[in-house]
N, C-alpha and C. Protein backbone atom coordinates (compact mmCIF):
# COMPACT_ATOMS: atom_id res chain seq x y z
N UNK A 1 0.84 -1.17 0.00
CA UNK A 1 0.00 0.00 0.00
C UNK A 1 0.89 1.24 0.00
N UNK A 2 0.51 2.39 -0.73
CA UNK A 2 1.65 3.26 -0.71
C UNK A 2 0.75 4.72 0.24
N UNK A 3 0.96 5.79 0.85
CA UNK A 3 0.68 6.39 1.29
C UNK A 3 1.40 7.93 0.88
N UNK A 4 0.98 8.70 1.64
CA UNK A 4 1.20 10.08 1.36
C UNK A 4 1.15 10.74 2.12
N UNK A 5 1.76 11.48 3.03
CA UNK A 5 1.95 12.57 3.72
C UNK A 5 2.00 14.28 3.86
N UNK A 6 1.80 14.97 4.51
CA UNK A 6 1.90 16.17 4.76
C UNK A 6 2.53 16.90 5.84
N UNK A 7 3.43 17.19 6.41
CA UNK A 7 4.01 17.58 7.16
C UNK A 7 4.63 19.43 7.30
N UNK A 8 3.81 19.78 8.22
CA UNK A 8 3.96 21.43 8.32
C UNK A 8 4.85 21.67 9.74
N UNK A 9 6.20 22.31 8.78
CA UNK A 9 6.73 22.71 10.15
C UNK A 9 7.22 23.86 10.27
N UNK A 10 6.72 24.87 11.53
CA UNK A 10 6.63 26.23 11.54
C UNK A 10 7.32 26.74 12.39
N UNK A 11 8.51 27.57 11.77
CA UNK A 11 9.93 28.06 12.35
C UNK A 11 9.30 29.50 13.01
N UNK A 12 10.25 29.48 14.91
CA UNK A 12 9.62 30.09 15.70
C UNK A 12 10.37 31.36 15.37
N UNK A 13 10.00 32.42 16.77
CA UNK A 13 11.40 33.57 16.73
C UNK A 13 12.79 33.48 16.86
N UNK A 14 13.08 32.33 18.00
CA UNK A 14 14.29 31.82 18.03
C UNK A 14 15.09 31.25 16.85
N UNK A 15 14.33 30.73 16.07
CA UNK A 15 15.05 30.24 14.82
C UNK A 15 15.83 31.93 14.03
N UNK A 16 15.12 32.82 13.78
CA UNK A 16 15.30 34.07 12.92
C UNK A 16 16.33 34.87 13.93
N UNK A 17 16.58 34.26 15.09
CA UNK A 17 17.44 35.23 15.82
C UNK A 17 19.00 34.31 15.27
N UNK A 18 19.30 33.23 15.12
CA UNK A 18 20.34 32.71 14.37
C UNK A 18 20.83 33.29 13.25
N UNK A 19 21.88 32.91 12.91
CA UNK A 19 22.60 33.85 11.76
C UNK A 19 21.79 32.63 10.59
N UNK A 20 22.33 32.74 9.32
CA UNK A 20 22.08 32.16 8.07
C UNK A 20 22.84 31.15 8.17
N UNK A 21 24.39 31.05 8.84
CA UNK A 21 25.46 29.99 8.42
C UNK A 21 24.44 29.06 9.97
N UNK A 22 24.32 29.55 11.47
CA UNK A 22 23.51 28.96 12.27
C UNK A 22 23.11 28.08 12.05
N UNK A 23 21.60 28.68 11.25
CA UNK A 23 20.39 27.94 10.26
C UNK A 23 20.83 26.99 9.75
N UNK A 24 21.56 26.99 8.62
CA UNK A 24 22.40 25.69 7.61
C UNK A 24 22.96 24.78 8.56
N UNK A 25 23.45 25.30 9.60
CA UNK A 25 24.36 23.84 10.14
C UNK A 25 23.20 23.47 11.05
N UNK A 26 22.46 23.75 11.65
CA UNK A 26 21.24 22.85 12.32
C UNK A 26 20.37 22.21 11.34
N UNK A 27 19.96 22.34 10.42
CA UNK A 27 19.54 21.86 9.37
C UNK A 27 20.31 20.55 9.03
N UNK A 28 21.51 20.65 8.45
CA UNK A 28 22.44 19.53 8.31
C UNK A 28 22.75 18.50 9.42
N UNK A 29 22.99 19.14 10.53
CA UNK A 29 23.47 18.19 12.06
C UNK A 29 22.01 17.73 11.88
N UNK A 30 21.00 18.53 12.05
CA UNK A 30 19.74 17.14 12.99
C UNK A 30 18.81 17.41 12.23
N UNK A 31 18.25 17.87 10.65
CA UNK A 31 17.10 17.08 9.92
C UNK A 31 17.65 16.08 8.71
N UNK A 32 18.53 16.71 7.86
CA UNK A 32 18.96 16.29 6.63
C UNK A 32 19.34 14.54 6.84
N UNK A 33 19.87 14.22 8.13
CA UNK A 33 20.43 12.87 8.51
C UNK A 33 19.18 12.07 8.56
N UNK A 34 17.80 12.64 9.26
CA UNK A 34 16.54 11.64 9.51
C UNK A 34 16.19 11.46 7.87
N UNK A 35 16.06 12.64 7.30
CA UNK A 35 15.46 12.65 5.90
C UNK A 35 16.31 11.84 4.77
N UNK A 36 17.62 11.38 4.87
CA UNK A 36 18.30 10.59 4.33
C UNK A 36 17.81 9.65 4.39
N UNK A 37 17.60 8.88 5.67
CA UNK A 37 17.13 7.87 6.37
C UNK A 37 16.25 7.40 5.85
N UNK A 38 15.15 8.18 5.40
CA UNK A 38 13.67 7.80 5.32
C UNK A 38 13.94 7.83 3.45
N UNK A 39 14.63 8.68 3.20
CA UNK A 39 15.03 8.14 1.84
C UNK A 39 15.43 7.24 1.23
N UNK A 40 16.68 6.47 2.06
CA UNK A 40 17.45 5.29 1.97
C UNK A 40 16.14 4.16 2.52
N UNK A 41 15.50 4.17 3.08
CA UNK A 41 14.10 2.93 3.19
C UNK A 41 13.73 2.94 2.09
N UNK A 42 13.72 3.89 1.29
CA UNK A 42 12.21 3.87 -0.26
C UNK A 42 11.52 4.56 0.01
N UNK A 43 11.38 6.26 0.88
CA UNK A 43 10.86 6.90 1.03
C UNK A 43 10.95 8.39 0.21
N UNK A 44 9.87 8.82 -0.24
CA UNK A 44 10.04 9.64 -1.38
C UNK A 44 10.12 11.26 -0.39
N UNK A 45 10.68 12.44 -1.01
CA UNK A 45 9.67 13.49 -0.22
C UNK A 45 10.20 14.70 -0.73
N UNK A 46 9.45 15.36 -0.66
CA UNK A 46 9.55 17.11 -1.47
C UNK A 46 9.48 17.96 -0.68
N UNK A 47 10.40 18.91 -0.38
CA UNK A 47 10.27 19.87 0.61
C UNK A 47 10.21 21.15 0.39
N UNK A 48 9.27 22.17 0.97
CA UNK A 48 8.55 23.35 0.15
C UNK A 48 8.65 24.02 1.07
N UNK A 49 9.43 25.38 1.02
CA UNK A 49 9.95 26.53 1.75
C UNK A 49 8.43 27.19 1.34
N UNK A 50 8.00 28.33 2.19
CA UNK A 50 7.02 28.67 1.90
C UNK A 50 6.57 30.15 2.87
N UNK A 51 6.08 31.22 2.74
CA UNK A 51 5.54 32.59 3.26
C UNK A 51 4.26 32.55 3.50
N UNK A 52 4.24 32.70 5.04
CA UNK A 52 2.97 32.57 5.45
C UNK A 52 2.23 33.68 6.13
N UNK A 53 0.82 34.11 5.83
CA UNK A 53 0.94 35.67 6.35
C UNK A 53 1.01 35.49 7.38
N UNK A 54 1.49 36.48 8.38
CA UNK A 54 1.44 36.68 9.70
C UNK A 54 2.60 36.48 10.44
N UNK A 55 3.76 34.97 9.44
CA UNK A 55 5.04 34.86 10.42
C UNK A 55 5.63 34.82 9.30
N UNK A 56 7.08 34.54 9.30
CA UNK A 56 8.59 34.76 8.27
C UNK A 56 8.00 33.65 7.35
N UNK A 57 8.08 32.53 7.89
CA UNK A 57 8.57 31.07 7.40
C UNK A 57 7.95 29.91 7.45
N UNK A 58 7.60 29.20 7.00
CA UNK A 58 7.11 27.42 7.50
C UNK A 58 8.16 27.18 6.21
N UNK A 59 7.75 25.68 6.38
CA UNK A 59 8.34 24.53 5.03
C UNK A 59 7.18 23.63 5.68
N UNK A 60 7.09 22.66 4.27
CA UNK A 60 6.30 21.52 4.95
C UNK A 60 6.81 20.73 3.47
N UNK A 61 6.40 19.63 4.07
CA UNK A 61 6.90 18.52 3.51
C UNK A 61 5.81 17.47 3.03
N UNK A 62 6.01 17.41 1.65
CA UNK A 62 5.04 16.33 1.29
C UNK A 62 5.91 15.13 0.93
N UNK A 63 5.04 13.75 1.38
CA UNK A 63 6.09 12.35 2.21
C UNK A 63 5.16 11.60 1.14
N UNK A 64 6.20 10.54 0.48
CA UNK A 64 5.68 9.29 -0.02
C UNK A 64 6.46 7.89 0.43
N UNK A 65 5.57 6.86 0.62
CA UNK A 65 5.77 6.21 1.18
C UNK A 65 5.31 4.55 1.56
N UNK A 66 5.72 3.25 1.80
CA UNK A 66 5.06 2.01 1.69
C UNK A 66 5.19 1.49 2.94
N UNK A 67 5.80 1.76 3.80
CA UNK A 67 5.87 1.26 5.18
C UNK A 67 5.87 2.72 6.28
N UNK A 68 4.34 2.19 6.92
CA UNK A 68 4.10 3.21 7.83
C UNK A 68 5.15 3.88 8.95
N UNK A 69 5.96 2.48 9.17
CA UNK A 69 7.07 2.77 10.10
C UNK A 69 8.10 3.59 9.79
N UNK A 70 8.53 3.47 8.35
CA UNK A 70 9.58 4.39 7.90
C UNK A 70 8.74 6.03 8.57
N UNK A 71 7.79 6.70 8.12
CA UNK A 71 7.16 7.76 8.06
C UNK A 71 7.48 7.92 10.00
N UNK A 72 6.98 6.85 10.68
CA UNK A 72 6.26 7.22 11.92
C UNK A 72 8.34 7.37 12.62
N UNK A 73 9.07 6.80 11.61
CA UNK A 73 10.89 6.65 12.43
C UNK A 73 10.96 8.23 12.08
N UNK A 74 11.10 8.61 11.03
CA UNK A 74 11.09 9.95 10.60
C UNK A 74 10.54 11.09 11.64
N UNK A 75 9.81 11.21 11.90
CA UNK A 75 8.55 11.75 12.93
C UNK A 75 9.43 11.96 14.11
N UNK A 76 9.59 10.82 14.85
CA UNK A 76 10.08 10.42 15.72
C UNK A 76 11.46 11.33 15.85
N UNK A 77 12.26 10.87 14.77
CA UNK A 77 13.60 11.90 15.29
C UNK A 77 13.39 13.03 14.62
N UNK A 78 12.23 13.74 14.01
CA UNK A 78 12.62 14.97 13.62
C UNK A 78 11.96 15.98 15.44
N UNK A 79 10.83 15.31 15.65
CA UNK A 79 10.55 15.67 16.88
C UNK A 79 11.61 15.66 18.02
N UNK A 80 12.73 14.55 17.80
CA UNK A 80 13.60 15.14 19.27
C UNK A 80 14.58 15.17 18.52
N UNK A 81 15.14 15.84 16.80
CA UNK A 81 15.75 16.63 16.73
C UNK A 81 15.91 18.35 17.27
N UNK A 82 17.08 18.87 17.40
CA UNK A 82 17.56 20.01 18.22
C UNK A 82 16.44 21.20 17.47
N UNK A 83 16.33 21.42 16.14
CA UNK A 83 15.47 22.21 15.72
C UNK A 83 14.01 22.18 16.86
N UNK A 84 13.00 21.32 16.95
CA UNK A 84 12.01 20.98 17.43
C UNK A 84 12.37 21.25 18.97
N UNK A 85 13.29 20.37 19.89
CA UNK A 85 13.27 19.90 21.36
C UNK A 85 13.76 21.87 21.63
N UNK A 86 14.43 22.09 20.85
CA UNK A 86 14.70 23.97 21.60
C UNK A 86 14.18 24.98 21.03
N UNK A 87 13.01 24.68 20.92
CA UNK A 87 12.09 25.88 20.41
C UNK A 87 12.37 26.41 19.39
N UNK A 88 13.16 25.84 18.11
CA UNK A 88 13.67 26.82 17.14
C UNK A 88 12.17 26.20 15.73
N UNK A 89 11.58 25.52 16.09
CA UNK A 89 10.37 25.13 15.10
C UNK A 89 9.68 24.06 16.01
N UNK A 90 8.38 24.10 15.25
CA UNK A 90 7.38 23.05 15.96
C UNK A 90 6.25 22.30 14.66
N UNK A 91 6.31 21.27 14.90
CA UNK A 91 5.39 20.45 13.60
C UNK A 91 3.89 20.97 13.86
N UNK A 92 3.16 21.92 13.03
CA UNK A 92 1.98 22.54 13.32
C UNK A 92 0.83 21.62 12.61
N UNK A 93 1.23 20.73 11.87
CA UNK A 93 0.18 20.05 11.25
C UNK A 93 0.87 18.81 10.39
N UNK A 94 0.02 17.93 10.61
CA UNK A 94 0.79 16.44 9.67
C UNK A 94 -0.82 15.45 9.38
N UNK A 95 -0.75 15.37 7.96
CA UNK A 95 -2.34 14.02 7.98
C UNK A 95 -1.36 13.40 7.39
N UNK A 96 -1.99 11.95 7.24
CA UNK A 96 -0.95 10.91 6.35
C UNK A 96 -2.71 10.22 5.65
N UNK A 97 -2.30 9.65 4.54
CA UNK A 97 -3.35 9.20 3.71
C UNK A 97 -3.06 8.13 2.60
N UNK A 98 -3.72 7.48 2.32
CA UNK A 98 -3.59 6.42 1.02
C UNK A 98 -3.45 7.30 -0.41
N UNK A 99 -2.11 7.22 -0.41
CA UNK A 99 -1.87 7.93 -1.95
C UNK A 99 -2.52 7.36 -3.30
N UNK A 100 -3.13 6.03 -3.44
CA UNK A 100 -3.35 5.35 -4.70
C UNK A 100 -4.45 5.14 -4.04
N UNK A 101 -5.73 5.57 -3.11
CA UNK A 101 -6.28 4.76 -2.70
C UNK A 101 -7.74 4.58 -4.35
N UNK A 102 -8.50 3.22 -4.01
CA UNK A 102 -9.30 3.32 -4.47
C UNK A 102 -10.71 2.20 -4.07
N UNK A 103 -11.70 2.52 -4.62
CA UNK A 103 -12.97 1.77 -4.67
C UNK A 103 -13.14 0.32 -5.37
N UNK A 104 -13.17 -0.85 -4.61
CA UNK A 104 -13.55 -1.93 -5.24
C UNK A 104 -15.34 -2.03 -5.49
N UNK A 105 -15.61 -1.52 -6.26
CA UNK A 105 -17.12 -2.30 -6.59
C UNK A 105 -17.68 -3.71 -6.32
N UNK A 106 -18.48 -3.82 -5.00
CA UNK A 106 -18.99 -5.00 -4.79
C UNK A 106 -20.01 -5.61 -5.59
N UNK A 107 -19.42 -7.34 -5.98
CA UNK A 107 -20.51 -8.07 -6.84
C UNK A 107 -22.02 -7.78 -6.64
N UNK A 108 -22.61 -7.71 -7.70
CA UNK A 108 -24.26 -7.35 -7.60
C UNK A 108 -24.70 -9.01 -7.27
């Protein structure tokens, strides 16, 4: 079964008080390593920088995927990655869903 994800994650004030080089190396030390991860399983994913009214920044991430566990390992360390555990972003929204899903028509 393959699935599909959504993942919104919304960078606080503390993040914008970091410099730019900051930013890049927390990025690299503690997301880029989970997201490898979930890549190297057979996990697909697109990541979308994005302007939101009211604050600087989100990204969110749209996730493809065949084993729920890969998605839910991912999750897991991006939440007690350093970005997330010190206030520098927080996951504001995530659905997960059947990407191919469809309707079998029952025999009449």
């Amino acid at each position: 079964m393959r699935y599909a994800a959504v993942l919104v994650v919304n960078y606080l004030n503390p993040w914008y008080e970091l410099s730019l080089d900051e930013r890049i190396a927390i990025e690299h030390q503690h997301v880029f390593p989970g997201i490898g991860e979930f890549v190297k399983r057979g996990g697909e994913i697109t990541p979308v920088r994005a302007v939101k009214y009211g604050r600087d920044a989100e990204s969110f991430f749209i996730l493809g995927f065949d084993e729920m566990e890969n998605y839910l390992d991912l999750v897991r360390e991006l939440r007690s990655s350093r970005l997330l555990t010190s206030g520098l972003a927080a996951i504001d929204f995530e659905t997960v869903g059947l990407k191919e899903a469809y309707w079998v028509r029952a025999a009449a």
